[in-house]
Protein backbone atom coordinates (compact mmCIF):
# COMPACT_ATOMS: atom_id res chain seq x y z
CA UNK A 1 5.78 -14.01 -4.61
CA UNK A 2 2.45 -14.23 -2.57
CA UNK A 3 -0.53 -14.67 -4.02
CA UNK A 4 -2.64 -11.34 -4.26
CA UNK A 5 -6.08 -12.81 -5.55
CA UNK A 6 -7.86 -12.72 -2.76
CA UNK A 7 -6.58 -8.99 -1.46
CA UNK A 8 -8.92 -6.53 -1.13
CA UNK A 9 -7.73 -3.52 -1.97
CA UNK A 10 -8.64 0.15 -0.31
CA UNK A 11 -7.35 3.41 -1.45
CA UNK A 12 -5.79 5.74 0.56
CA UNK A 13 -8.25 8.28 2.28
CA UNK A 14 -5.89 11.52 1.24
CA UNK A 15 -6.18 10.46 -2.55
CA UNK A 16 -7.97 13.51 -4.81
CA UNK A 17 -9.87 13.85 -8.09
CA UNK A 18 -6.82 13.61 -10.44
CA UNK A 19 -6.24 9.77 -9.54
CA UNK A 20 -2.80 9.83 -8.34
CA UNK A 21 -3.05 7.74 -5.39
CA UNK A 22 -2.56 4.17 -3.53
CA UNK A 23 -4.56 0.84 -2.82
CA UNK A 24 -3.57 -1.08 -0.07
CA UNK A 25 -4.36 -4.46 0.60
CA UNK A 26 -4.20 -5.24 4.70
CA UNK A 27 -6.71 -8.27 4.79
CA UNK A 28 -3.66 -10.66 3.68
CA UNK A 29 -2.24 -13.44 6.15
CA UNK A 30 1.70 -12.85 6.22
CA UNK A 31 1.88 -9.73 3.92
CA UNK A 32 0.38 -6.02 2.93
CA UNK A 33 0.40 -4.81 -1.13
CA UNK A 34 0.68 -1.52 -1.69
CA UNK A 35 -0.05 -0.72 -5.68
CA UNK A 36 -1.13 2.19 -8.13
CA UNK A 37 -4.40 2.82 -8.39
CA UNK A 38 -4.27 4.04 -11.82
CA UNK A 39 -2.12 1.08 -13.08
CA UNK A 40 -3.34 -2.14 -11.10
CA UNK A 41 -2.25 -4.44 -13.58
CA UNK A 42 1.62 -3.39 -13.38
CA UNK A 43 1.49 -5.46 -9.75
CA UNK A 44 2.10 -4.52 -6.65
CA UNK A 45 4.99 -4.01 -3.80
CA UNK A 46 4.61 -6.24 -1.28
CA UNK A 47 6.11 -5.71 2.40
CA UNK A 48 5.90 -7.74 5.24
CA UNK A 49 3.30 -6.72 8.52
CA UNK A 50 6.49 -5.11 10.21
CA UNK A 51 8.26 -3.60 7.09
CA UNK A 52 4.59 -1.52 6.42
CA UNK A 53 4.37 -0.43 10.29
CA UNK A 54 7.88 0.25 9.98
CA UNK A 55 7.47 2.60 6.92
CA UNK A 56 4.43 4.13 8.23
CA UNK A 57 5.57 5.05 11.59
CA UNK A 58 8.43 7.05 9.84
CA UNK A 59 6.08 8.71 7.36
CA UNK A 60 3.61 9.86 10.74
CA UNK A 61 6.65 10.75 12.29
CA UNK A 62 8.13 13.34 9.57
CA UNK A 63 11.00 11.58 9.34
CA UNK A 64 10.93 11.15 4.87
CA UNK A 65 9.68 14.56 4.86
CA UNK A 66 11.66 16.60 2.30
C-alpha cells in the first residue's frame, strides 16, 4: 500500500451541503486516492495515474450512466 501522508486531499467541486461527496488526492508520485469525505479515517482507494484517467474518461463520456 502507498503511503498517503503526504496527499493533499481536494473535494470534488459538484459536492453539496449534505456532505456526501469525494476527496481526491492528485499531488502523489505513482498514484491518485480517492476517499469519503465524511469518513477519512476508513482509508482510501487508491488507483494508478492511468486507472483514474481511465475511469474518468468513461464517467465524462456517459458511458456508467444508469
Amino acid at each position: 500500500m502507498p503511503e498517503l501522508n503526504g496527499a493533499r486531499w481536494r473535494k470534488s467541486s459538484h459536492s453539496h451541503e449534505q456532505g456526501q461527496c469525494v476527496e481526491l488526492a492528485l499531488n502523489l508520485p505513482d498514484v491518485s486516492a480517492v476517499r469519503d469525505s465524511k469518513a477519512p479515517g476508513l482509508g482510501a482507494l487508491v488507483f494508478t495515474k492511468a486507472q483514474l484517467q481511465a475511469f474518468l474518461d468513461n464517467v465524462k463520456a456517459g458511458h456508467l450512466d444508469r
